[in-house]
PDB file of N, CA and C in Angstrom:
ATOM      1  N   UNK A   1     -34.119 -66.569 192.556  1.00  0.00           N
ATOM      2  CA  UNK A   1     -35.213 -66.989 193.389  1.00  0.00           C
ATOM      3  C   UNK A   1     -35.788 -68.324 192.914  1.00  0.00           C
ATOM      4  N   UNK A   2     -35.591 -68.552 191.176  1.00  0.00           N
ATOM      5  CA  UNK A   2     -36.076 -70.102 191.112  1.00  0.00           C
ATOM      6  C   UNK A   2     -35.276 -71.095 191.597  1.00  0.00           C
ATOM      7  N   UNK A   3     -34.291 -70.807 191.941  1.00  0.00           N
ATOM      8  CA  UNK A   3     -33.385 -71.925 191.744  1.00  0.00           C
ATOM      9  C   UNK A   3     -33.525 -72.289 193.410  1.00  0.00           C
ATOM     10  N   UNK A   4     -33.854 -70.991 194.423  1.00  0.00           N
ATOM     11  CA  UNK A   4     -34.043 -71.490 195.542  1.00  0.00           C
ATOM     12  C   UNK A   4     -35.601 -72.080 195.706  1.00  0.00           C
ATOM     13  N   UNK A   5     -36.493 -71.605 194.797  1.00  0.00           N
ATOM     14  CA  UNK A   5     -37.513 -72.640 195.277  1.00  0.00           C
ATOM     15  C   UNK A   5     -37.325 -73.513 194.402  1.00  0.00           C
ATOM     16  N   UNK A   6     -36.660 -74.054 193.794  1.00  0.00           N
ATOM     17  CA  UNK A   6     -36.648 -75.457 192.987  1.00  0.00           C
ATOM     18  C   UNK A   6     -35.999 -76.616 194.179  1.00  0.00           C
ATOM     19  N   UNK A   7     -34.880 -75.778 194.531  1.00  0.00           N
ATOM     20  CA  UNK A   7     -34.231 -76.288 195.880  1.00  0.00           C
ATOM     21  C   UNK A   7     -34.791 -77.060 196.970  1.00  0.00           C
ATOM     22  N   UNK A   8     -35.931 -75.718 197.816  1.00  0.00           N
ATOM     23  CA  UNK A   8     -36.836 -76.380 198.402  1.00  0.00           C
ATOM     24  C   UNK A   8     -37.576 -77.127 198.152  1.00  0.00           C
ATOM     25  N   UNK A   9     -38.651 -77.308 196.859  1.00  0.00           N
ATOM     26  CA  UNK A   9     -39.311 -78.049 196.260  1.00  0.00           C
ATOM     27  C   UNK A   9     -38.515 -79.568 196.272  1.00  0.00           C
ATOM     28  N   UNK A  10     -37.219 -80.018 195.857  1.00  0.00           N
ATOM     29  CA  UNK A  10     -37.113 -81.029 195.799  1.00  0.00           C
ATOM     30  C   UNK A  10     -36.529 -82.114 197.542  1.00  0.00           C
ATOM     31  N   UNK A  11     -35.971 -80.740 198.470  1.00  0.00           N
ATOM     32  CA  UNK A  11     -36.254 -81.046 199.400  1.00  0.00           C
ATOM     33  C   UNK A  11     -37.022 -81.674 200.177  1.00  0.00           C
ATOM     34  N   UNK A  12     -38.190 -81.216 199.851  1.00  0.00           N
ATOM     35  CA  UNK A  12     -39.606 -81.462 200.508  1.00  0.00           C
ATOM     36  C   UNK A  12     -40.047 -82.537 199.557  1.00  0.00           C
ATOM     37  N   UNK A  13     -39.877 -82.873 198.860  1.00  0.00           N
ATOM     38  CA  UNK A  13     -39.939 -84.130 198.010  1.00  0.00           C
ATOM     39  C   UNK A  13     -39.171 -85.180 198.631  1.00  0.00           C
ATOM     40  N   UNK A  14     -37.862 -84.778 198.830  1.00  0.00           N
ATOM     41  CA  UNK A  14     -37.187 -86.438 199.357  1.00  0.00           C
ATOM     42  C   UNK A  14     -37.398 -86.341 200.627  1.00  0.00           C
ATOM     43  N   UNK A  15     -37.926 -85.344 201.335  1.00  0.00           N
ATOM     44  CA  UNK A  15     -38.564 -85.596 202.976  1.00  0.00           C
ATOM     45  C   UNK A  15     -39.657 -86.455 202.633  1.00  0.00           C
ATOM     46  N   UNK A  16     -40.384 -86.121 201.967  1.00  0.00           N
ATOM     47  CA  UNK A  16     -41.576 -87.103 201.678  1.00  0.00           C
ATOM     48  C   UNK A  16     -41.760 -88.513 201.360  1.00  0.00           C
ATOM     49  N   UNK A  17     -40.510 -88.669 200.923  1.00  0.00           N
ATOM     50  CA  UNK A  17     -40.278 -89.993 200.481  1.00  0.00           C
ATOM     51  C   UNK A  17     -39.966 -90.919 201.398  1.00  0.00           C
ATOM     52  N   UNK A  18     -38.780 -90.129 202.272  1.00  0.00           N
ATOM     53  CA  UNK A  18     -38.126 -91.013 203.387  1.00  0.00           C
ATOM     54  C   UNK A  18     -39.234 -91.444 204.572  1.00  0.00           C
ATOM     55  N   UNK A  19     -40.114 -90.214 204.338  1.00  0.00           N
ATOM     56  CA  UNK A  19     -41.235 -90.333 205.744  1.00  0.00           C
ATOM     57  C   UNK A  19     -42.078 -91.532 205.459  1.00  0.00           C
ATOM     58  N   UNK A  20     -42.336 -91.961 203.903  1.00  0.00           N
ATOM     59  CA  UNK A  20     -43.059 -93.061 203.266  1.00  0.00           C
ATOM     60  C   UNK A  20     -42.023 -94.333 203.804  1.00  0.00           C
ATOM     61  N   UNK A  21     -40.825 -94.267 203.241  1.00  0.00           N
ATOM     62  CA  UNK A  21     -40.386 -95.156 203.728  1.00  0.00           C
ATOM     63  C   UNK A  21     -39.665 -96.105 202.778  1.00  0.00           C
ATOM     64  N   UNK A  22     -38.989 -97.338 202.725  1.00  0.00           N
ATOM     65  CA  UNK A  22     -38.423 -98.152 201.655  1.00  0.00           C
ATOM     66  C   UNK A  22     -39.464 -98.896 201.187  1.00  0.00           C
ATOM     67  N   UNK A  23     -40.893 -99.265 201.624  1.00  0.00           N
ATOM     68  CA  UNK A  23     -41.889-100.070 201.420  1.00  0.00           C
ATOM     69  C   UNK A  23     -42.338 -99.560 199.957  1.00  0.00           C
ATOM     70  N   UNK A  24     -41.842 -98.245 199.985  1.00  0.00           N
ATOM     71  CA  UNK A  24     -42.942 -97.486 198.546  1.00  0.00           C
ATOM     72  C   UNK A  24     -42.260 -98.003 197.256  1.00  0.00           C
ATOM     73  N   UNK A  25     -43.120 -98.163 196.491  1.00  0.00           N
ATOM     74  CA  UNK A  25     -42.740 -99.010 194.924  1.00  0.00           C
ATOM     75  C   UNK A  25     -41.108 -98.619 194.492  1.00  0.00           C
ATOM     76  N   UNK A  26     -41.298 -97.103 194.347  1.00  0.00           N
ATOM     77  CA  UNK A  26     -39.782 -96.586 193.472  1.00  0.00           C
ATOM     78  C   UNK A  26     -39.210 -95.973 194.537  1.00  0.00           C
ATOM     79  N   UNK A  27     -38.861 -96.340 195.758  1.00  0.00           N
ATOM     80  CA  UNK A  27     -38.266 -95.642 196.949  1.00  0.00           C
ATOM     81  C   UNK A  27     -36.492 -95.530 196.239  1.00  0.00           C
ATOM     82  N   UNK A  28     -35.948 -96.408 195.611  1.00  0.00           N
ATOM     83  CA  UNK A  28     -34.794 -96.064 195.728  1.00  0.00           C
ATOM     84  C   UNK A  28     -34.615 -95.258 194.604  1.00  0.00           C
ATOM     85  N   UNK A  29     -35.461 -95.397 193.621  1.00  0.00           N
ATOM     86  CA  UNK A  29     -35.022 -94.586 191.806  1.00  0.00           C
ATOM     87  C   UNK A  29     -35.396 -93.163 193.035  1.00  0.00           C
ATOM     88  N   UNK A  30     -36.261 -92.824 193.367  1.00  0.00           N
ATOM     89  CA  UNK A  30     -37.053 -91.845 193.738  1.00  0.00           C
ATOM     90  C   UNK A  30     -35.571 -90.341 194.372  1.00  0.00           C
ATOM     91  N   UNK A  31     -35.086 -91.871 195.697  1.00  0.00           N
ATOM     92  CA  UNK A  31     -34.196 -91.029 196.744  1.00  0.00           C
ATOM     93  C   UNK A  31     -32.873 -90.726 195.640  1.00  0.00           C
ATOM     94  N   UNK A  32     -32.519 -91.441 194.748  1.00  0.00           N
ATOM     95  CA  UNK A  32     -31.693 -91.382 194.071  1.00  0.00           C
ATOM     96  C   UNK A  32     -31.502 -89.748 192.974  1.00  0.00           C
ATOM     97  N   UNK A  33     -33.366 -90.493 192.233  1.00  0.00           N
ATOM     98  CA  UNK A  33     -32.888 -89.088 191.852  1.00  0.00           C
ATOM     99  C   UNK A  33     -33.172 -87.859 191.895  1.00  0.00           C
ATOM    100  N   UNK A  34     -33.797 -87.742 193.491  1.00  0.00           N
ATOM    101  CA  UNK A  34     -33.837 -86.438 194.111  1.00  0.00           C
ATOM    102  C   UNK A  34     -32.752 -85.754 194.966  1.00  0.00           C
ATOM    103  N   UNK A  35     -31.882 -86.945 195.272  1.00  0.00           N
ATOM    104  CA  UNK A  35     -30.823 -86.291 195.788  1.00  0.00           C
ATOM    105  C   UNK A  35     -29.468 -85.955 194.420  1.00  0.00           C
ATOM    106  N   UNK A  36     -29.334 -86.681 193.148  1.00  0.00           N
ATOM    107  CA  UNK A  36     -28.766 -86.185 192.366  1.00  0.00           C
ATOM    108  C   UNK A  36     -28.780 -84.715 192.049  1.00  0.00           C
ATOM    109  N   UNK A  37     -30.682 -84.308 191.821  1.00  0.00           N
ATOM    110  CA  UNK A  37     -30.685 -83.078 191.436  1.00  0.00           C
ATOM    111  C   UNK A  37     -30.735 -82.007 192.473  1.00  0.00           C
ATOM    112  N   UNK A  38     -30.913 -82.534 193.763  1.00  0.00           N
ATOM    113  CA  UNK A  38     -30.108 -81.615 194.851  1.00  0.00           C
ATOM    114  C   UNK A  38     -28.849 -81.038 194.732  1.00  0.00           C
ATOM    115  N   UNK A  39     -27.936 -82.409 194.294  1.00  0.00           N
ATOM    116  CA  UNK A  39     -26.346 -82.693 194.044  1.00  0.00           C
ATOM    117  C   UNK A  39     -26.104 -81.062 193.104  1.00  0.00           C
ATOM    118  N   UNK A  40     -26.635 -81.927 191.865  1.00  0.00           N
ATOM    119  CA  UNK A  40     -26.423 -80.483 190.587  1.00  0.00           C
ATOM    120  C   UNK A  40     -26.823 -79.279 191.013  1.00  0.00           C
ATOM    121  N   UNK A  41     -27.542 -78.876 191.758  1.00  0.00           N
ATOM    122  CA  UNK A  41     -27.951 -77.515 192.088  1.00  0.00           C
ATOM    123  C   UNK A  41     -27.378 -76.958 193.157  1.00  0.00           C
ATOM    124  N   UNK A  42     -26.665 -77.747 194.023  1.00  0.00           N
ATOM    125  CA  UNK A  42     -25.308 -77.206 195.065  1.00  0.00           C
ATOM    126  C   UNK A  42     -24.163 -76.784 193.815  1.00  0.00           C
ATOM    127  N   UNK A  43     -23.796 -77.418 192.954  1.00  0.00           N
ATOM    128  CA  UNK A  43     -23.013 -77.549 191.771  1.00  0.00           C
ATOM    129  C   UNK A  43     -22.965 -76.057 190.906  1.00  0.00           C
ATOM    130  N   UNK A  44     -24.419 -76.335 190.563  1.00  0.00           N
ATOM    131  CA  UNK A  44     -24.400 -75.233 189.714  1.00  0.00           C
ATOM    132  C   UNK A  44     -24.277 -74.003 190.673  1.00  0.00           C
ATOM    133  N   UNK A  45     -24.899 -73.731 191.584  1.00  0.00           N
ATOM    134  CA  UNK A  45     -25.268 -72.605 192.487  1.00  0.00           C
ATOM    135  C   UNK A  45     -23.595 -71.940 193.072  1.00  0.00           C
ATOM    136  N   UNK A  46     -22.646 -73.169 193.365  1.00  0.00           N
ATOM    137  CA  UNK A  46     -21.602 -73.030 193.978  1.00  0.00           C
ATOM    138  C   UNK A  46     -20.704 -72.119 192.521  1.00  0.00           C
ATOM    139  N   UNK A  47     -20.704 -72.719 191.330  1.00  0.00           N
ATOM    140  CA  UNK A  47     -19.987 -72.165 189.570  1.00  0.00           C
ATOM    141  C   UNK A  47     -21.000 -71.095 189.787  1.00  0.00           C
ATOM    142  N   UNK A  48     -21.949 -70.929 190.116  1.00  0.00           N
ATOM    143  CA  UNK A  48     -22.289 -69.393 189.668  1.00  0.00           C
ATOM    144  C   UNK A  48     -21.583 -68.074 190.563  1.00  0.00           C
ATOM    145  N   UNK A  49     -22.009 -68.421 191.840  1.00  0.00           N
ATOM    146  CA  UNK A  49     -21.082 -67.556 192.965  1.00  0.00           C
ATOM    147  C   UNK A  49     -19.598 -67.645 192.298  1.00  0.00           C
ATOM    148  N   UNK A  50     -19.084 -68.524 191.826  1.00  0.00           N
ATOM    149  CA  UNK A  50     -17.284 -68.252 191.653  1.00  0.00           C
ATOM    150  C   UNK A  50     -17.863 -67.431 190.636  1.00  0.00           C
ATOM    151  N   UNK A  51     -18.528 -67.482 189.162  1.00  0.00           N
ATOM    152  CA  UNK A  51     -18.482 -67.011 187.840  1.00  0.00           C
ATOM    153  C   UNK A  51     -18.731 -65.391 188.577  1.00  0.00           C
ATOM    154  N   UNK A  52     -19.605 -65.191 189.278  1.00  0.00           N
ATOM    155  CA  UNK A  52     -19.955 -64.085 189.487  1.00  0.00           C
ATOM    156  C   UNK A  52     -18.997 -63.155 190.369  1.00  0.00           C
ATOM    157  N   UNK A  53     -17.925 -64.021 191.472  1.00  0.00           N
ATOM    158  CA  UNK A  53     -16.752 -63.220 191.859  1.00  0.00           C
ATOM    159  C   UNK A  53     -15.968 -63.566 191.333  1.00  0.00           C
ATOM    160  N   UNK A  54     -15.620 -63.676 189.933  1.00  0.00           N
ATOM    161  CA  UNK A  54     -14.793 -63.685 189.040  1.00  0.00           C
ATOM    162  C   UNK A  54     -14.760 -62.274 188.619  1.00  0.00           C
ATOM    163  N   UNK A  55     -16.463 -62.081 187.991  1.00  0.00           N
ATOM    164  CA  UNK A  55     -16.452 -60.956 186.887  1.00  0.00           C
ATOM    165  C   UNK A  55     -16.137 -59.458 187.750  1.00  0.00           C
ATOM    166  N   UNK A  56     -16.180 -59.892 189.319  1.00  0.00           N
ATOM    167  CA  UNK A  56     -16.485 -58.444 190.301  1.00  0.00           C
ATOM    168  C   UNK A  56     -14.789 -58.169 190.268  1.00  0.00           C
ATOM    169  N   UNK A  57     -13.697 -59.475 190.299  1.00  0.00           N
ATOM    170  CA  UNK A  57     -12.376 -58.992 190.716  1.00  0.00           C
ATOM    171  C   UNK A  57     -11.618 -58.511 189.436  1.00  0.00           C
ATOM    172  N   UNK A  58     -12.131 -58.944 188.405  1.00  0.00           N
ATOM    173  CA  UNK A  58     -11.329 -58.946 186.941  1.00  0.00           C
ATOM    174  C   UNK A  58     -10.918 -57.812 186.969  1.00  0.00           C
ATOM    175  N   UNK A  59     -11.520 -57.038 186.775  1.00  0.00           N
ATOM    176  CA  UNK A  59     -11.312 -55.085 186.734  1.00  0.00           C
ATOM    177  C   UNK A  59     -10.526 -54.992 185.192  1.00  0.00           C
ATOM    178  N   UNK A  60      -9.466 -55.488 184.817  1.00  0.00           N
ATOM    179  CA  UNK A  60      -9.048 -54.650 183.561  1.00  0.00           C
ATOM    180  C   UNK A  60      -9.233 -55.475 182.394  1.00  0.00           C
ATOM    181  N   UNK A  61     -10.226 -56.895 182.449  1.00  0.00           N
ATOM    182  CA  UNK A  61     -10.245 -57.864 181.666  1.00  0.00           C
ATOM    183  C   UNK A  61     -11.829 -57.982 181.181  1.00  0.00           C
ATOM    184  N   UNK A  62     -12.618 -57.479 180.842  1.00  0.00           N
ATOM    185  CA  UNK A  62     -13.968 -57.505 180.907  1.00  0.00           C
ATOM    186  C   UNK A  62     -13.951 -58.641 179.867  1.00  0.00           C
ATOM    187  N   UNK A  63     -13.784 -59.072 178.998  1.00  0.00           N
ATOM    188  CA  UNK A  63     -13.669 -60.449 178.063  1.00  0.00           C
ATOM    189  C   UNK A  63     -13.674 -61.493 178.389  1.00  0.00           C
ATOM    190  N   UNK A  64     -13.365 -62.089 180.409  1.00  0.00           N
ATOM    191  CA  UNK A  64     -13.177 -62.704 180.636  1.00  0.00           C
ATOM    192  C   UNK A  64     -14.652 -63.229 180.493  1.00  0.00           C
ATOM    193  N   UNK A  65     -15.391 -62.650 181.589  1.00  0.00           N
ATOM    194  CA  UNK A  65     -16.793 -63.627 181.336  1.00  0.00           C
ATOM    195  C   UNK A  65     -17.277 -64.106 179.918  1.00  0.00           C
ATOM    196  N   UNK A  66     -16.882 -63.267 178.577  1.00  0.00           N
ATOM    197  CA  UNK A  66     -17.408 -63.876 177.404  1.00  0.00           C
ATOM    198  C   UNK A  66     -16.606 -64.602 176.916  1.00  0.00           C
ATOM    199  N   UNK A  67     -15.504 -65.178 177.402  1.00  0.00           N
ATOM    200  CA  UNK A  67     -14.643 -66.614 176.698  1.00  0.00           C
ATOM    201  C   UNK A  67     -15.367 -67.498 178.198  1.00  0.00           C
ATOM    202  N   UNK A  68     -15.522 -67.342 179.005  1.00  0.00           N
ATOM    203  CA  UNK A  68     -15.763 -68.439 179.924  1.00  0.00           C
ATOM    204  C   UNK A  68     -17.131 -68.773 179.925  1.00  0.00           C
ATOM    205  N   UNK A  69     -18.343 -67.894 179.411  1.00  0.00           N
ATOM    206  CA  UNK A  69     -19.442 -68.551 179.486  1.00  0.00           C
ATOM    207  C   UNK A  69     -19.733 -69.685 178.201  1.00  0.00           C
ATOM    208  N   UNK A  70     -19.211 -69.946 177.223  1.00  0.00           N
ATOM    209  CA  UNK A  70     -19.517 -71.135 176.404  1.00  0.00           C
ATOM    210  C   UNK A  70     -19.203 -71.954 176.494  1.00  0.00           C
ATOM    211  N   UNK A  71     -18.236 -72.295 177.822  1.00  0.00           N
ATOM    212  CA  UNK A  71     -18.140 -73.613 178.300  1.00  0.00           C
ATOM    213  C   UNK A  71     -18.683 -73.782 179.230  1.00  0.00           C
ATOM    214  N   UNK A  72     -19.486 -73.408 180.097  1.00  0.00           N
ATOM    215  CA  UNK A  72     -20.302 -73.810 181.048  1.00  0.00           C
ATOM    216  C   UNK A  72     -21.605 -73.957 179.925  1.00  0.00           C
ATOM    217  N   UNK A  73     -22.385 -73.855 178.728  1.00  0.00           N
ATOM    218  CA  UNK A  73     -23.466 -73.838 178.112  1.00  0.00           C
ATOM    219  C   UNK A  73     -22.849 -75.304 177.219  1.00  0.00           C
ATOM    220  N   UNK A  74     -22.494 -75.816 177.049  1.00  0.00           N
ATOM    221  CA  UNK A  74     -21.971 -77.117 176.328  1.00  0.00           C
ATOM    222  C   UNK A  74     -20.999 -77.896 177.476  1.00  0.00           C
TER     223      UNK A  74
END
């Protein structure tokens, strides 16, 4: 649930921006890096759904999720 209101939250942030317009001081750092962390959170959100129908199909491998989560943490 945070990750979907973090989602919206930054949504409604770069709506806000665009509605301001290019006139505003940091319009481009701004759109830039609100749509990056849009970017990463399609990213991450998309690796979690696979990580998570990973661990549902494995069935005779339960080890898998604990060799694969220390590379997504580094």
């Amino acid at each position: 649930m945070l990750d979907v209101a973090l989602f919206m939250a930054n949504a409604t942030q770069l709506k806000a921006v665009l509605e301001q317009g290019p006139g505003f001081t940091y319009y481009i750092t701004l759109i830039t890096l609100i749509s990056l962390s849009l970017a990463l959170q399609l990213i991450i959100g998309v690796l979690l759904i696979i990580i998570g129908f990973a661990n549902t199909c494995q069935g005779s491998k339960p080890q898998y999720s604990a060799d694969l989560h220390p590379q997504f943490m580094f």
